[in-house]
C-alpha atoms as a PDB file:
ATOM      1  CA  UNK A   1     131.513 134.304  63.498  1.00  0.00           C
ATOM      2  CA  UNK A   2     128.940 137.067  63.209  1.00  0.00           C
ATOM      3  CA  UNK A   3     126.902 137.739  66.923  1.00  0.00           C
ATOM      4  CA  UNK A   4     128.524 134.535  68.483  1.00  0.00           C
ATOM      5  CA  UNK A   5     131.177 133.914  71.232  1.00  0.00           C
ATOM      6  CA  UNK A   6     133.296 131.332  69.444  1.00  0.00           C
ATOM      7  CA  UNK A   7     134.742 130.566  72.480  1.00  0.00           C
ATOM      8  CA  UNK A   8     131.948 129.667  74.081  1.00  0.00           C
ATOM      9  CA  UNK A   9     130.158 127.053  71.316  1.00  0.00           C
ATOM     10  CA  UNK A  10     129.939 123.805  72.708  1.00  0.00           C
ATOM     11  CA  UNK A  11     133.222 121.605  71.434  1.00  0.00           C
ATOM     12  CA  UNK A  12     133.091 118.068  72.662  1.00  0.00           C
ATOM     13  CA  UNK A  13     130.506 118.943  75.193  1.00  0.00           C
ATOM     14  CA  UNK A  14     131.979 122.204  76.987  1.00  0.00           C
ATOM     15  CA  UNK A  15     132.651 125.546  75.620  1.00  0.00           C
ATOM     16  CA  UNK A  16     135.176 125.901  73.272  1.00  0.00           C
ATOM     17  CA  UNK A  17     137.370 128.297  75.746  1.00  0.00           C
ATOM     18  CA  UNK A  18     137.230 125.379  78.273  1.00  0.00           C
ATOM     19  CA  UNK A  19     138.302 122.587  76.100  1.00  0.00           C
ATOM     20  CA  UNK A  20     141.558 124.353  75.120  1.00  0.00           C
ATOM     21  CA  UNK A  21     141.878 125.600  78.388  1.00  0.00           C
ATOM     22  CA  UNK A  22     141.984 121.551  79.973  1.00  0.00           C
ATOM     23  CA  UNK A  23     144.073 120.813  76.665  1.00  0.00           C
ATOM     24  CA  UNK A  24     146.911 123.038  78.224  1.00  0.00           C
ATOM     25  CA  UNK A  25     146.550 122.507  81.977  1.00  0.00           C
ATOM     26  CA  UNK A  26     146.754 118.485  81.051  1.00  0.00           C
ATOM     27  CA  UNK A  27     149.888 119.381  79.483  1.00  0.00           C
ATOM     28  CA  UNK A  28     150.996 120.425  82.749  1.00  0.00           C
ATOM     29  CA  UNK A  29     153.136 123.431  81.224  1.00  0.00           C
ATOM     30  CA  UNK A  30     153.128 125.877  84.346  1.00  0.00           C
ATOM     31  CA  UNK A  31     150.989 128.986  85.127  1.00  0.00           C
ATOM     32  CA  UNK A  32     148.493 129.107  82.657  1.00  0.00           C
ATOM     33  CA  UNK A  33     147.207 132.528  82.253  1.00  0.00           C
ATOM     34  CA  UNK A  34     143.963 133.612  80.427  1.00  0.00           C
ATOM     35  CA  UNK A  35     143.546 136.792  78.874  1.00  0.00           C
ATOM     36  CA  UNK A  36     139.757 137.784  78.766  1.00  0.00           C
ATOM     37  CA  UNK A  37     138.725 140.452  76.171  1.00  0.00           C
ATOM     38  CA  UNK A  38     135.547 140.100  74.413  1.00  0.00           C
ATOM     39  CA  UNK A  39     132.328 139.641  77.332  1.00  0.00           C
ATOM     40  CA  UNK A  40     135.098 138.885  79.500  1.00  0.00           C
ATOM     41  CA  UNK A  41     132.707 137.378  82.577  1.00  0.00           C
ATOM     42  CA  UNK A  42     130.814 135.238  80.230  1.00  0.00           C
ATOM     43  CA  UNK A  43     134.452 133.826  79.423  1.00  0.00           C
ATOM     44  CA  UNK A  44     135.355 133.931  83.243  1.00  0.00           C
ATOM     45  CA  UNK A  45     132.332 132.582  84.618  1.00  0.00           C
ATOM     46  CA  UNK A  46     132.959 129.200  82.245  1.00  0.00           C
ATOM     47  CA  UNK A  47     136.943 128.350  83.441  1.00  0.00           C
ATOM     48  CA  UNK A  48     135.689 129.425  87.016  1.00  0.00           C
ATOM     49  CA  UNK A  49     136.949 126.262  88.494  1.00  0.00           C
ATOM     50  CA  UNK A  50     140.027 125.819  86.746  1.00  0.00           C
ATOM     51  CA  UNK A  51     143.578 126.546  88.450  1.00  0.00           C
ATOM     52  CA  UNK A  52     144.154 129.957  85.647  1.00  0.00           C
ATOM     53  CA  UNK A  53     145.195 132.908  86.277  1.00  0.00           C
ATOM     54  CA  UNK A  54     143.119 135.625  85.017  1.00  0.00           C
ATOM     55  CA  UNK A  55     144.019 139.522  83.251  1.00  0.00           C
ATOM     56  CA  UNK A  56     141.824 141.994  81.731  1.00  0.00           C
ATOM     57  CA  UNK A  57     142.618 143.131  78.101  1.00  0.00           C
ATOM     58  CA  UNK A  58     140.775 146.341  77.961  1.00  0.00           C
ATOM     59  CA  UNK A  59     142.375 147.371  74.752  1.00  0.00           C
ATOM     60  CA  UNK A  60     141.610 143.297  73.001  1.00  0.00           C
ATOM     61  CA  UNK A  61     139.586 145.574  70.014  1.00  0.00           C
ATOM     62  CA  UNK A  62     143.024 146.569  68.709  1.00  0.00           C
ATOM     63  CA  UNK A  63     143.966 143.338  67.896  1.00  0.00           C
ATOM     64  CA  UNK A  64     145.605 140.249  69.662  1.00  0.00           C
ATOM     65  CA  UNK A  65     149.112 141.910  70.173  1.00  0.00           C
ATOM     66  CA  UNK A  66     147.933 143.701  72.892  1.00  0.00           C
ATOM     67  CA  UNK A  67     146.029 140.377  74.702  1.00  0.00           C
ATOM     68  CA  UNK A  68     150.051 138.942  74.406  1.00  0.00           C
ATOM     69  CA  UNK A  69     151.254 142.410  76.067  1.00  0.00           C
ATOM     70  CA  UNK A  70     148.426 141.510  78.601  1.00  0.00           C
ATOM     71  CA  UNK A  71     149.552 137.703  79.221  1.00  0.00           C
ATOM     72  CA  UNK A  72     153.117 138.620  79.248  1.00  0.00           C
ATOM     73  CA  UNK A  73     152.960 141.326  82.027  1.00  0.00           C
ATOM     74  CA  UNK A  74     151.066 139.295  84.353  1.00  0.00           C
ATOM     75  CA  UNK A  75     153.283 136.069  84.078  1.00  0.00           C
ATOM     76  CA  UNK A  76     155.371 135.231  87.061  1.00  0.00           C
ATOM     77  CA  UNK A  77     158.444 137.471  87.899  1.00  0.00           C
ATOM     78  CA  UNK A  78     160.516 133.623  87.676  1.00  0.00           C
ATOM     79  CA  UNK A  79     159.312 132.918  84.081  1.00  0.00           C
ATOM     80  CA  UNK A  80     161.571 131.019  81.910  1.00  0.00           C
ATOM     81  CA  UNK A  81     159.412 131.765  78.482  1.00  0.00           C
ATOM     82  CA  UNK A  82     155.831 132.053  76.987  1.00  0.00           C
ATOM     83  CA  UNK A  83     153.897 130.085  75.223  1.00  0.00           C
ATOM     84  CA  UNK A  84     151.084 131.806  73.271  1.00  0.00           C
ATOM     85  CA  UNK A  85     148.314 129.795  72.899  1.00  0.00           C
ATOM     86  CA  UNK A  86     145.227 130.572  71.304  1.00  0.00           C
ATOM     87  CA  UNK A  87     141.929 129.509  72.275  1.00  0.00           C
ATOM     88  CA  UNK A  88     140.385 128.716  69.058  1.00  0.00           C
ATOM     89  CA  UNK A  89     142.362 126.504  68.078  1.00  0.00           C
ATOM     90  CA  UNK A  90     139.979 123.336  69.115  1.00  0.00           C
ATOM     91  CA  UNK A  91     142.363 120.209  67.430  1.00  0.00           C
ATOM     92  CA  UNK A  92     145.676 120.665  69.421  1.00  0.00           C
ATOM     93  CA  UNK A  93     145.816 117.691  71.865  1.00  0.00           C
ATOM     94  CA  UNK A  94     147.822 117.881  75.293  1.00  0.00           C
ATOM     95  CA  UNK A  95     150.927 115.218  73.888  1.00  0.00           C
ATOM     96  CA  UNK A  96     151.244 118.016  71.178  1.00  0.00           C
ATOM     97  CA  UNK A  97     151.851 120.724  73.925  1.00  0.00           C
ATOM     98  CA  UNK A  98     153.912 118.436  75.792  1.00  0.00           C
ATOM     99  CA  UNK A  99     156.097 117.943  72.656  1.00  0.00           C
ATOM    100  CA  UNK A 100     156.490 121.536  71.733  1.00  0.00           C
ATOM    101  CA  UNK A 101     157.341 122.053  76.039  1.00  0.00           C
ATOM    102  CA  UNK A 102     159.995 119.826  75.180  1.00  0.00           C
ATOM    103  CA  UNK A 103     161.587 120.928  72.810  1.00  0.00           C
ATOM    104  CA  UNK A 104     161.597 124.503  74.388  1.00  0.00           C
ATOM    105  CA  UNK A 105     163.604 123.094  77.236  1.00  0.00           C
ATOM    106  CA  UNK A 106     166.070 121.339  75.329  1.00  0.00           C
ATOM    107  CA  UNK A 107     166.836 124.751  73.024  1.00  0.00           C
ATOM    108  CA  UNK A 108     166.321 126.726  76.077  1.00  0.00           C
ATOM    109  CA  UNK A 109     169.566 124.571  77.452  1.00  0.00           C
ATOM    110  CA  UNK A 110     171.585 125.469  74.343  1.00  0.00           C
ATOM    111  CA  UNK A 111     170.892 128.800  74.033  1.00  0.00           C
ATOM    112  CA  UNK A 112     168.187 130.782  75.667  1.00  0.00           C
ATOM    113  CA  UNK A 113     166.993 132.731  72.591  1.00  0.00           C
ATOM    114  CA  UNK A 114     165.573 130.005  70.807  1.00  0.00           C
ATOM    115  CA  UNK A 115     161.868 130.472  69.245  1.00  0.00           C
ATOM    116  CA  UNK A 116     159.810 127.443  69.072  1.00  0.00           C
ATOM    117  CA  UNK A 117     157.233 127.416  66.466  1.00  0.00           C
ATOM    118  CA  UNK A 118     155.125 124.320  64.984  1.00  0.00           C
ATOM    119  CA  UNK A 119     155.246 123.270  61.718  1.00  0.00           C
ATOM    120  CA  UNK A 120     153.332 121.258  59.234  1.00  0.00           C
ATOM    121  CA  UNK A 121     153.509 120.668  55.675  1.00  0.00           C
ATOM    122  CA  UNK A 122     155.721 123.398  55.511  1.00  0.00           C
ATOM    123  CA  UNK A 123     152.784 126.107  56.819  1.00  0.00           C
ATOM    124  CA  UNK A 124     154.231 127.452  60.213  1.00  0.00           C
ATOM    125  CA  UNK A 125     151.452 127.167  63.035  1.00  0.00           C
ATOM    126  CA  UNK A 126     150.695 128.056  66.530  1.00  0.00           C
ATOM    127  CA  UNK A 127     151.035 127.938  69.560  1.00  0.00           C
ATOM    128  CA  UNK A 128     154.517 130.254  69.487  1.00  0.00           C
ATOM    129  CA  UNK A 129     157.053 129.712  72.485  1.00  0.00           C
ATOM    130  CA  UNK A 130     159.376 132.924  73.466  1.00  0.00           C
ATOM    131  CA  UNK A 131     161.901 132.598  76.023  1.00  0.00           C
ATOM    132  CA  UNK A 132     161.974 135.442  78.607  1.00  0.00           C
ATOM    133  CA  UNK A 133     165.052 136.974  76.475  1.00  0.00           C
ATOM    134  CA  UNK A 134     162.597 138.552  74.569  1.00  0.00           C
ATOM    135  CA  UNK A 135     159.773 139.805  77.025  1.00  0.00           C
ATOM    136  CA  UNK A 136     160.735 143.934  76.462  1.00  0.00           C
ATOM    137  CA  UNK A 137     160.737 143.149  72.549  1.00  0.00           C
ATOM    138  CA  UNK A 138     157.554 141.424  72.892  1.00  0.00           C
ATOM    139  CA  UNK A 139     155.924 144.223  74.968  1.00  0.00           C
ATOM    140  CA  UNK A 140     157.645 146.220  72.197  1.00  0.00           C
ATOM    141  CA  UNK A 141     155.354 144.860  69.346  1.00  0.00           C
ATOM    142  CA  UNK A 142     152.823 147.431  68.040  1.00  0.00           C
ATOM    143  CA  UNK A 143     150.055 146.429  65.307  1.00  0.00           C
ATOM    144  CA  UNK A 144     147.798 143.832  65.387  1.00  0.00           C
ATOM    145  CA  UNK A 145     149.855 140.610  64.030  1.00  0.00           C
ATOM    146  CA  UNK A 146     151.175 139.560  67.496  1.00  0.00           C
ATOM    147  CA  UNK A 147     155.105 138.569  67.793  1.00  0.00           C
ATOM    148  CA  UNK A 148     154.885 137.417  63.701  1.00  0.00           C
ATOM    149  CA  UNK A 149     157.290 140.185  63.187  1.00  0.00           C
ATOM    150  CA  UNK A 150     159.900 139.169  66.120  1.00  0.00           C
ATOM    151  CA  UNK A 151     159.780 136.050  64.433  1.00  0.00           C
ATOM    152  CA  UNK A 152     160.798 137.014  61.193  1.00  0.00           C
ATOM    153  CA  UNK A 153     163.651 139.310  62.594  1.00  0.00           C
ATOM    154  CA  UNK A 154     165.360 136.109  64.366  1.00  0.00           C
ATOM    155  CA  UNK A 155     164.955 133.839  61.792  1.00  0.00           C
ATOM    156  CA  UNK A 156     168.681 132.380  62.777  1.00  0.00           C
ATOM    157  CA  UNK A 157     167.482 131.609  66.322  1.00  0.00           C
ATOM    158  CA  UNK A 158     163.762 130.060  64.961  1.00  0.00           C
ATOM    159  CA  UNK A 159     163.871 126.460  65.868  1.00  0.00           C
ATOM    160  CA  UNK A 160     161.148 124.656  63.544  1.00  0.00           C
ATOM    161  CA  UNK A 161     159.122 121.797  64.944  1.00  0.00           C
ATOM    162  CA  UNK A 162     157.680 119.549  62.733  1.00  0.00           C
ATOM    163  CA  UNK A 163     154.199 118.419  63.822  1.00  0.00           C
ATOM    164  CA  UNK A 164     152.935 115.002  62.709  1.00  0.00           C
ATOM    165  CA  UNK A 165     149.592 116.377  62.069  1.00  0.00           C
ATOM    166  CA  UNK A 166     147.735 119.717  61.112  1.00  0.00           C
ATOM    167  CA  UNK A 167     145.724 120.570  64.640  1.00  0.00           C
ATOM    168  CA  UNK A 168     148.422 123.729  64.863  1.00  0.00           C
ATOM    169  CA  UNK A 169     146.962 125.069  61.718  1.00  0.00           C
ATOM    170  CA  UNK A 170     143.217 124.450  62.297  1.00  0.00           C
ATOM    171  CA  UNK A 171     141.699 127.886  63.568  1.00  0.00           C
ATOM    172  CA  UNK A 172     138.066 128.911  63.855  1.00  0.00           C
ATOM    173  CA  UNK A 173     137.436 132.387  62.181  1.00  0.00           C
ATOM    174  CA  UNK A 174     134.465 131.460  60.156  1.00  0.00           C
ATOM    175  CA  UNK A 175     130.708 129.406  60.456  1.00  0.00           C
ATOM    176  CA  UNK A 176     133.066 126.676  57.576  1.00  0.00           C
ATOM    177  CA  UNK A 177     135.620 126.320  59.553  1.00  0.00           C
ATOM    178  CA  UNK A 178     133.328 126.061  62.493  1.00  0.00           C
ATOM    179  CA  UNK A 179     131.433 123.400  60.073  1.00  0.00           C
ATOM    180  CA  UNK A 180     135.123 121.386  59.588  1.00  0.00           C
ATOM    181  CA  UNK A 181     136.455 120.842  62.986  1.00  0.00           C
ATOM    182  CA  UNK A 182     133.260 119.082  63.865  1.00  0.00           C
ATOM    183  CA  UNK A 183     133.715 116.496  61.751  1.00  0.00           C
ATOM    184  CA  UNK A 184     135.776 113.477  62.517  1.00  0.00           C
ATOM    185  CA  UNK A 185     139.386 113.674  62.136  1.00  0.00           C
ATOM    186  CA  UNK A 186     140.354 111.848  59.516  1.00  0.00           C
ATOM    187  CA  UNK A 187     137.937 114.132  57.346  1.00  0.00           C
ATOM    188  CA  UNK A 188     140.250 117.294  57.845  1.00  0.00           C
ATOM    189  CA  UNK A 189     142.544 117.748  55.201  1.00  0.00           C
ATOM    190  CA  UNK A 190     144.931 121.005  55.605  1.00  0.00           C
ATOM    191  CA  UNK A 191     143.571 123.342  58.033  1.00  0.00           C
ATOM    192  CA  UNK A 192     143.175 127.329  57.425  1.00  0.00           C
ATOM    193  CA  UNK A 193     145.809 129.531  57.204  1.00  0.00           C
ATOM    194  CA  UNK A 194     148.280 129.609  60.370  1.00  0.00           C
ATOM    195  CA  UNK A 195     148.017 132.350  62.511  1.00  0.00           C
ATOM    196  CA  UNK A 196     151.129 134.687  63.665  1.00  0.00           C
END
């Protein structure tokens, strides 16, 4: 996005960081924690008034794995699982969350190393939920992909949930994609390529 803060162009009237934020918290899923990196006050000073929980990434240059490392080590001790949400990804709506929450407790019930991860049109999205079974493998993860490699190495415990539309695949990297999500809905076709 060249010199800009993506997270903090205006999305439906607020910055884009706040919008997802009240997405999630609508959702009612539990502690939300933010992870600020990248002019992490400027982030801050926006979600001020929101019930978050803040951590400093001081390493975010080195990729997002280590914002998840972040998040993860400052969740509650009582934690059942994570749910990694990124914050630019400005479609998702709150009964989408709720769905994927869902479906986390009901696999969670069966067996508590289930992986929840969104689907559409067979392109795997985000947000990603862990149970706590895997917190030391996720604090584990080295590079700059994330948890897409614990994914791939429990592939038998990967519960796929198919999404009835494309918001888990529509990420803002670019000015284009920037361009796309602010047209109306029915515009958007197939959103860019999922994230980890």
């Amino acid at each position: 996005m060249g010199s800009q803060n993506k997270l903090l162009l205006e999305f439906k009237g607020r910055p884009l960081v706040t919008h997802v934020v009240e997405t999630i918290l609508a959702a009612r899923p539990g502690e939300v924690i933010v992870v600020l990196g990248y002019e992490a006050e400027r982030v801050r000073s926006v979600l001020r008034d929101h019930p978050v929980a803040f951590v400093l990434n001081n390493r975010f240059s080195e990729g997002m794995t280590t914002s998840i490392h972040a998040g993860v080590r400052a969740a509650r001790e009582d934690t059942i699982g994570y749910m990694i949400c990124l914050a630019d990804l400005p479609l998702i709506e709150s009964w989408e969350f709720e769905e994927l929450v869902k479906v986390f407790h009901r696999a969670n019930r069966a067996d508590e190393r289930h992986i929840i991860v969104p689907y559409h049109d067979r392109q795997r999205g985000n947000p990603v939920m862990f149970p706590v079974h895997y917190k030391q493998a996720i604090l584990s993860q080295q590079g700059s992909t994330g948890c897409r490699g614990l994914i791939e190495q429990n592939r038998e415990l990967v519960v796929e949930v198919e999404m009835e539309t494309n918001h888990v695949l529509v990420d803002v990297d670019t000015p284009s994609e920037w361009s796309l999500v602010q047209q109306p809905v029915e515009k958007l076709r197939r959103g860019p390529r999922p994230g980890p």
